[in-house]
N, C-alpha and C. Protein backbone atom coordinates (compact mmCIF):
# COMPACT_ATOMS: atom_id res chain seq x y z
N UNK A 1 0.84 -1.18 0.00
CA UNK A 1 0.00 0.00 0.00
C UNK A 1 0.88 1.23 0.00
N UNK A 2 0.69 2.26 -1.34
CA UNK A 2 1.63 3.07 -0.92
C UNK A 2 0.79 4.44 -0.36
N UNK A 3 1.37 5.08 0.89
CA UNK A 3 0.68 6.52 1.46
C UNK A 3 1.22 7.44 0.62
N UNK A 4 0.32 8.89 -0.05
CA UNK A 4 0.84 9.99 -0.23
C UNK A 4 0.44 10.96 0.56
N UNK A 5 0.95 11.63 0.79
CA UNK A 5 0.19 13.02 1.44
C UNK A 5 -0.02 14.37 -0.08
N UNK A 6 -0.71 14.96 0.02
CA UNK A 6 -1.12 15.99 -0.61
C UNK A 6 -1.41 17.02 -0.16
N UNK A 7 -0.73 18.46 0.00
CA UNK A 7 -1.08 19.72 0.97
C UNK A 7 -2.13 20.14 -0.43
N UNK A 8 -3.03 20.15 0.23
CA UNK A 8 -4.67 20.64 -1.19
C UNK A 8 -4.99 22.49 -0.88
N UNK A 9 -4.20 22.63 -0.12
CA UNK A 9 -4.14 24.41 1.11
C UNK A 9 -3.17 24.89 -0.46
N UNK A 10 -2.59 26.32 0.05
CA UNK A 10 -2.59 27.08 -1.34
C UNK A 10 -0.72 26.89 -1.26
N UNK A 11 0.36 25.73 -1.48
CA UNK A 11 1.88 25.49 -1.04
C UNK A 11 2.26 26.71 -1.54
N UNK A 12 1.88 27.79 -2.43
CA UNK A 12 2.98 28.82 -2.24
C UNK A 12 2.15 29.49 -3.41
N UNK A 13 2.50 30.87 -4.10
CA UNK A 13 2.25 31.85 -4.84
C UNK A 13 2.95 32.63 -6.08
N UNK A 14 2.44 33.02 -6.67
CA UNK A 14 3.42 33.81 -7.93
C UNK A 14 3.15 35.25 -7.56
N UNK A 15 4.55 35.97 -8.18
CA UNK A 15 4.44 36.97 -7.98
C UNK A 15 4.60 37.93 -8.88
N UNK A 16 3.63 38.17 -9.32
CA UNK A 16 3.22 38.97 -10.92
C UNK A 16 3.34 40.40 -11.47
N UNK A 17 2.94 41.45 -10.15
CA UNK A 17 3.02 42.78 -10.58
C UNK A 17 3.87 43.60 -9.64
N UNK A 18 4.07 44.51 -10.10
CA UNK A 18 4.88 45.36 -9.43
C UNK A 18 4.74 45.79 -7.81
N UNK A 19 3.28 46.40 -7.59
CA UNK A 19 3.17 46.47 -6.39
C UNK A 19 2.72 45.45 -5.53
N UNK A 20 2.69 43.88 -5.91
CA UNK A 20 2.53 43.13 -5.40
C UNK A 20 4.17 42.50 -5.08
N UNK A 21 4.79 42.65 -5.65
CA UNK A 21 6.43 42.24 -5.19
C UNK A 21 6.75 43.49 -4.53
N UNK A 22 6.54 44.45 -4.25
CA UNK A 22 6.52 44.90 -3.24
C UNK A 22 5.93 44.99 -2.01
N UNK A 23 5.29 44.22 -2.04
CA UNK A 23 4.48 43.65 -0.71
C UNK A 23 5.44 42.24 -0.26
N UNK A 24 5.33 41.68 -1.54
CA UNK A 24 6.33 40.35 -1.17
C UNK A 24 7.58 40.41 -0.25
N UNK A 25 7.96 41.78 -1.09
CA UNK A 25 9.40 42.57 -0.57
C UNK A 25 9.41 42.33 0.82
N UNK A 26 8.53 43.11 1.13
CA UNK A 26 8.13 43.66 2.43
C UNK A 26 8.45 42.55 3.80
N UNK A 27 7.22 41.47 3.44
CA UNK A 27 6.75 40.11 3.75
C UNK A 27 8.26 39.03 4.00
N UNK A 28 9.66 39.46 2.66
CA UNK A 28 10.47 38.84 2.84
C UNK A 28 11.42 39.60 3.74
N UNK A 29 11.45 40.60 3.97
CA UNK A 29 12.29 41.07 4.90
C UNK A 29 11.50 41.08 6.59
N UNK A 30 10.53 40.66 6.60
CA UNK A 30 9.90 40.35 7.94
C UNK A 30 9.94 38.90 8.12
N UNK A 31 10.30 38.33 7.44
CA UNK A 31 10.90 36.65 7.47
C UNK A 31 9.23 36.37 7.83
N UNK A 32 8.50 36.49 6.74
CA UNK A 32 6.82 36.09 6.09
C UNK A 32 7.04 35.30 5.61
N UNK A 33 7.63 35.84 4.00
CA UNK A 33 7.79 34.39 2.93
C UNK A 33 9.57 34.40 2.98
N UNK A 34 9.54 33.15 1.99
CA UNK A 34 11.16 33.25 1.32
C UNK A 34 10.66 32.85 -0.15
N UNK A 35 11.60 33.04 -1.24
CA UNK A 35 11.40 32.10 -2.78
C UNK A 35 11.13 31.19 -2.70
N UNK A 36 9.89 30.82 -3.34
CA UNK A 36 9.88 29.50 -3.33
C UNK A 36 10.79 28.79 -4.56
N UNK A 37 11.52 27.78 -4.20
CA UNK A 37 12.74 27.00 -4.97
C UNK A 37 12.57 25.32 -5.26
N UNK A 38 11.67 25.34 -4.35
CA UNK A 38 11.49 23.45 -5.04
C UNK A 38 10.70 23.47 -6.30
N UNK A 39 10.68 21.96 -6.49
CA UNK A 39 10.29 21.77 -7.43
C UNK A 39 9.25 21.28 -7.65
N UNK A 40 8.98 21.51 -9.00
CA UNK A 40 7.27 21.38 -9.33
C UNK A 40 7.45 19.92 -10.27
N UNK A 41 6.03 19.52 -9.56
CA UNK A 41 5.90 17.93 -10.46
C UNK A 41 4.42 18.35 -10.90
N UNK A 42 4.30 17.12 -11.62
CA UNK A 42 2.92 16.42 -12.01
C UNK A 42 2.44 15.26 -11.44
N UNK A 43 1.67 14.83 -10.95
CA UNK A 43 1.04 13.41 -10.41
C UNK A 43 0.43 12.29 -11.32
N UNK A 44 0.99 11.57 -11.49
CA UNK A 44 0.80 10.75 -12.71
C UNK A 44 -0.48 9.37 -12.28
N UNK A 45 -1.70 9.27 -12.11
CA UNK A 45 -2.08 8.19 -11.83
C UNK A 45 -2.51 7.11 -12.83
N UNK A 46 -2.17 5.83 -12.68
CA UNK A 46 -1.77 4.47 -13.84
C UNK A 46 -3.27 3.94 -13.04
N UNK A 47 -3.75 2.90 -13.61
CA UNK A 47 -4.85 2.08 -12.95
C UNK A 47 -4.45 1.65 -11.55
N UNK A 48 -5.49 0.63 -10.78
CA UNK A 48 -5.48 0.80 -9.14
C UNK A 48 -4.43 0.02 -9.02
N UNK A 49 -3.70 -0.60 -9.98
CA UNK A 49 -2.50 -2.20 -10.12
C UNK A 49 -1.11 -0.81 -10.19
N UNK A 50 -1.08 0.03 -10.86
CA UNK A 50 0.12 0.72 -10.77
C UNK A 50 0.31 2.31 -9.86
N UNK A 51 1.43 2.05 -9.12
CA UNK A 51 1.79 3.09 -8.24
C UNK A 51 1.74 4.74 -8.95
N UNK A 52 1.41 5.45 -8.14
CA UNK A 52 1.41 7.36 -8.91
C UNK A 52 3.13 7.54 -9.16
N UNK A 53 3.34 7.98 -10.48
CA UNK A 53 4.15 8.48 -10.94
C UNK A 53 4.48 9.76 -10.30
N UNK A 54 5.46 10.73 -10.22
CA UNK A 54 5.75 12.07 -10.43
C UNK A 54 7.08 12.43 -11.23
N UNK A 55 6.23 13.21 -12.19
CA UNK A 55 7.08 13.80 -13.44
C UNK A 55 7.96 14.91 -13.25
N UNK A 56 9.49 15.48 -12.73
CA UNK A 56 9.26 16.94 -12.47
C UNK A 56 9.39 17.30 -13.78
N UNK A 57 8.59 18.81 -13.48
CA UNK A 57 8.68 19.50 -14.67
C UNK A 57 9.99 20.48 -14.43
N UNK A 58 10.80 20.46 -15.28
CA UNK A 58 11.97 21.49 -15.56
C UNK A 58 11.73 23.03 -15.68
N UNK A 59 12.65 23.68 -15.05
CA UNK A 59 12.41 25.00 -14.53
C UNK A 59 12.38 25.59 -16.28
N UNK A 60 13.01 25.43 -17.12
CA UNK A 60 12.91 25.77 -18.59
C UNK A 60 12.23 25.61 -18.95
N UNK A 61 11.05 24.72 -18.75
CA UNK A 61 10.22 24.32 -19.49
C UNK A 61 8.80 25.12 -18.62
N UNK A 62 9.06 25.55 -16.92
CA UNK A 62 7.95 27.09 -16.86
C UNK A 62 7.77 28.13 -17.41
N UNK A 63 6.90 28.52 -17.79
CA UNK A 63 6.64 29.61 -17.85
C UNK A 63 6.28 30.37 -16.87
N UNK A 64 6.44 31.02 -15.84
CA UNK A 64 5.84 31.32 -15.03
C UNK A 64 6.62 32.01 -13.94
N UNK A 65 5.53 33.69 -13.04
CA UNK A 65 6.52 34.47 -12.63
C UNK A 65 7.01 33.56 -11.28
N UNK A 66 8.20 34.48 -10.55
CA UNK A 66 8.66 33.96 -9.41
C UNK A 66 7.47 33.72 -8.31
N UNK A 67 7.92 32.86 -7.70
CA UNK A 67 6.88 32.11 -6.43
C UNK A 67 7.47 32.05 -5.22
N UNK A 68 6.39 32.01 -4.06
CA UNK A 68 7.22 32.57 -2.87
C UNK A 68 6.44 31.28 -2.02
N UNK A 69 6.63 31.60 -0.63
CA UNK A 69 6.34 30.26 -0.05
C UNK A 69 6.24 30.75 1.49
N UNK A 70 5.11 30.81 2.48
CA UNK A 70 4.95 31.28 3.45
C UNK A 70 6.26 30.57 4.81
N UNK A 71 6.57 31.33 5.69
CA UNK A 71 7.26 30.78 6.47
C UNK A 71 6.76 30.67 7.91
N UNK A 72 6.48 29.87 8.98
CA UNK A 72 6.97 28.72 8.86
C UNK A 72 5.59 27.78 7.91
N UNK A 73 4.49 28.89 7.65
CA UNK A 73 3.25 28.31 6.42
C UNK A 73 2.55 29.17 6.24
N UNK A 74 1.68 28.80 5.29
CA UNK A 74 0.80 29.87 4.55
C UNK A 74 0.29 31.21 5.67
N UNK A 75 -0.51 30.49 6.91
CA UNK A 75 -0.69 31.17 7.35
C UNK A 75 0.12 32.18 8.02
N UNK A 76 0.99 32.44 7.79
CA UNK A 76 1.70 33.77 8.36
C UNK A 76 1.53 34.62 7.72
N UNK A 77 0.86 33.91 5.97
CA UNK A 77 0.93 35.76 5.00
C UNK A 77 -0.15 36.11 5.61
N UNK A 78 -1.74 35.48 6.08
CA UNK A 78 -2.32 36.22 6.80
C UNK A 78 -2.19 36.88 8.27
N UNK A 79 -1.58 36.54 8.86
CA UNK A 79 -1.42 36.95 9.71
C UNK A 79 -0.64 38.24 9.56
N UNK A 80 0.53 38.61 8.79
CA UNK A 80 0.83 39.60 8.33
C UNK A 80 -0.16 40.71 7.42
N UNK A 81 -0.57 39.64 6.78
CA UNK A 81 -1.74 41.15 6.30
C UNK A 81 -2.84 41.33 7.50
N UNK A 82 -3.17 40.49 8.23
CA UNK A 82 -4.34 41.38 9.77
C UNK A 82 -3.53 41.92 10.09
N UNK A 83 -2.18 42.37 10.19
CA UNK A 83 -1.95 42.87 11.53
C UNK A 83 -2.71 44.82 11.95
N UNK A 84 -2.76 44.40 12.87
CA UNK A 84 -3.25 45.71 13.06
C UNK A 84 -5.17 45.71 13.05
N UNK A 85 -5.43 44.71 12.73
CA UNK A 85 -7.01 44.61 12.28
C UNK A 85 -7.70 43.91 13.47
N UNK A 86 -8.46 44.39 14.01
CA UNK A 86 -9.51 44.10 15.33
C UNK A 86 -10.20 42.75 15.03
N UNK A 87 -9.92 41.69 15.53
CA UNK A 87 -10.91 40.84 15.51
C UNK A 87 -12.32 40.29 16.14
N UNK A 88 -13.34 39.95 16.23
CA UNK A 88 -14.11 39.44 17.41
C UNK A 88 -14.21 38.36 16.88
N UNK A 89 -14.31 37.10 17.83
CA UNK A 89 -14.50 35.69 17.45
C UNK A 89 -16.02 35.76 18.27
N UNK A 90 -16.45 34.46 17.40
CA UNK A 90 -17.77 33.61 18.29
C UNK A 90 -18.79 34.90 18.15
N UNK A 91 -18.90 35.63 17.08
CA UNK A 91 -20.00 36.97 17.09
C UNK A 91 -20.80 37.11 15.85
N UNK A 92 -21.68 37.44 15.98
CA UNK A 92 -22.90 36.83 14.95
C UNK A 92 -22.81 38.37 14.06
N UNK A 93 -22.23 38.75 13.16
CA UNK A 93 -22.71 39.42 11.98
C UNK A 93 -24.30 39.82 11.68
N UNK A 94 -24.60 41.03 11.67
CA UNK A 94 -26.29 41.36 11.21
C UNK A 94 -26.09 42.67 9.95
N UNK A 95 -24.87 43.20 10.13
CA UNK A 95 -25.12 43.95 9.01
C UNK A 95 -23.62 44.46 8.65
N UNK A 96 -23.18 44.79 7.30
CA UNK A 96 -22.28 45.29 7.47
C UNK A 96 -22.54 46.73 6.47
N UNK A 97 -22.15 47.79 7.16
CA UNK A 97 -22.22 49.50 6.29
C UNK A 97 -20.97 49.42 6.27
N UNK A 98 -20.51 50.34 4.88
CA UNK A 98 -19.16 51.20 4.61
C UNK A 98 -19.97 52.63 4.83
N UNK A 99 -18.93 53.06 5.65
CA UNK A 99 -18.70 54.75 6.17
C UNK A 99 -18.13 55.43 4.93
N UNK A 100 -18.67 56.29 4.40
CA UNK A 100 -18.43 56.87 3.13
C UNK A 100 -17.35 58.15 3.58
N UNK A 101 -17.25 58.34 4.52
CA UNK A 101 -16.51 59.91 4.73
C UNK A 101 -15.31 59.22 5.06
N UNK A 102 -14.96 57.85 5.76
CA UNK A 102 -14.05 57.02 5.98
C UNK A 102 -13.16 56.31 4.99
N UNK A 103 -14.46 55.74 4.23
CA UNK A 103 -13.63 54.17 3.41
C UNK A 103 -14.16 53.08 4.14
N UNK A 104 -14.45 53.13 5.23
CA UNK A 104 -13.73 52.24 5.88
C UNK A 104 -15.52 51.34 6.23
N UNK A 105 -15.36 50.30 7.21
CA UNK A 105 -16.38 49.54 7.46
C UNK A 105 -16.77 49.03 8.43
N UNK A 106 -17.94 49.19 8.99
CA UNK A 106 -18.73 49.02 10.55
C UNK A 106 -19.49 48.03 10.30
């Protein structure tokens, strides 16, 4: 019997525009993310008689912008983007207004 594990959560991100690598920036000098550098496969499944393949795919053969990778996991990029943001847990939502003279939301 062979076990795989599969993280199905979001393993890491691209980083596409300008002011979004500057957020990355940001994120990497607060030891958020680092590059992400491993490598990318494919999952190959054969009928229930043959074991899953994995193909890597060659960094030449991506297309695709740089990718970053949360540290010590995903959840720290959120936690870096709340910071500063009020939470209440266990509280029932009935309405939500945006304050127009603000931006902002009650």
């Amino acid at each position: 019997h062979l076990a795989i594990a599969v993280n199905h959560g979001a393993p890491a991100f691209s980083v596409s525009t300008a002011a979004f690598r500057a957020l990355v920036e940001e994120m990497v000098a607060a030891g958020v993310v680092r590059p992400y550098d491993g490598k990318t496969c494919v999952l190959h499944f054969g009928d229930a008689a043959a074991a899953p393949r994995f193909e890597p795919v060659e960094a030449e053969r991506m297309e695709r912008p740089p990718m970053a990778i949360g540290v010590p996991g995903m959840s720290s990029v959120c936690e870096f983007l709340a910071r500063g943001a009020a939470f209440r847990f266990s509280t029932m939502v009935a309405r939500i207004a945006r304050d127009a003279d603000e931006g902002s939301y009650t």
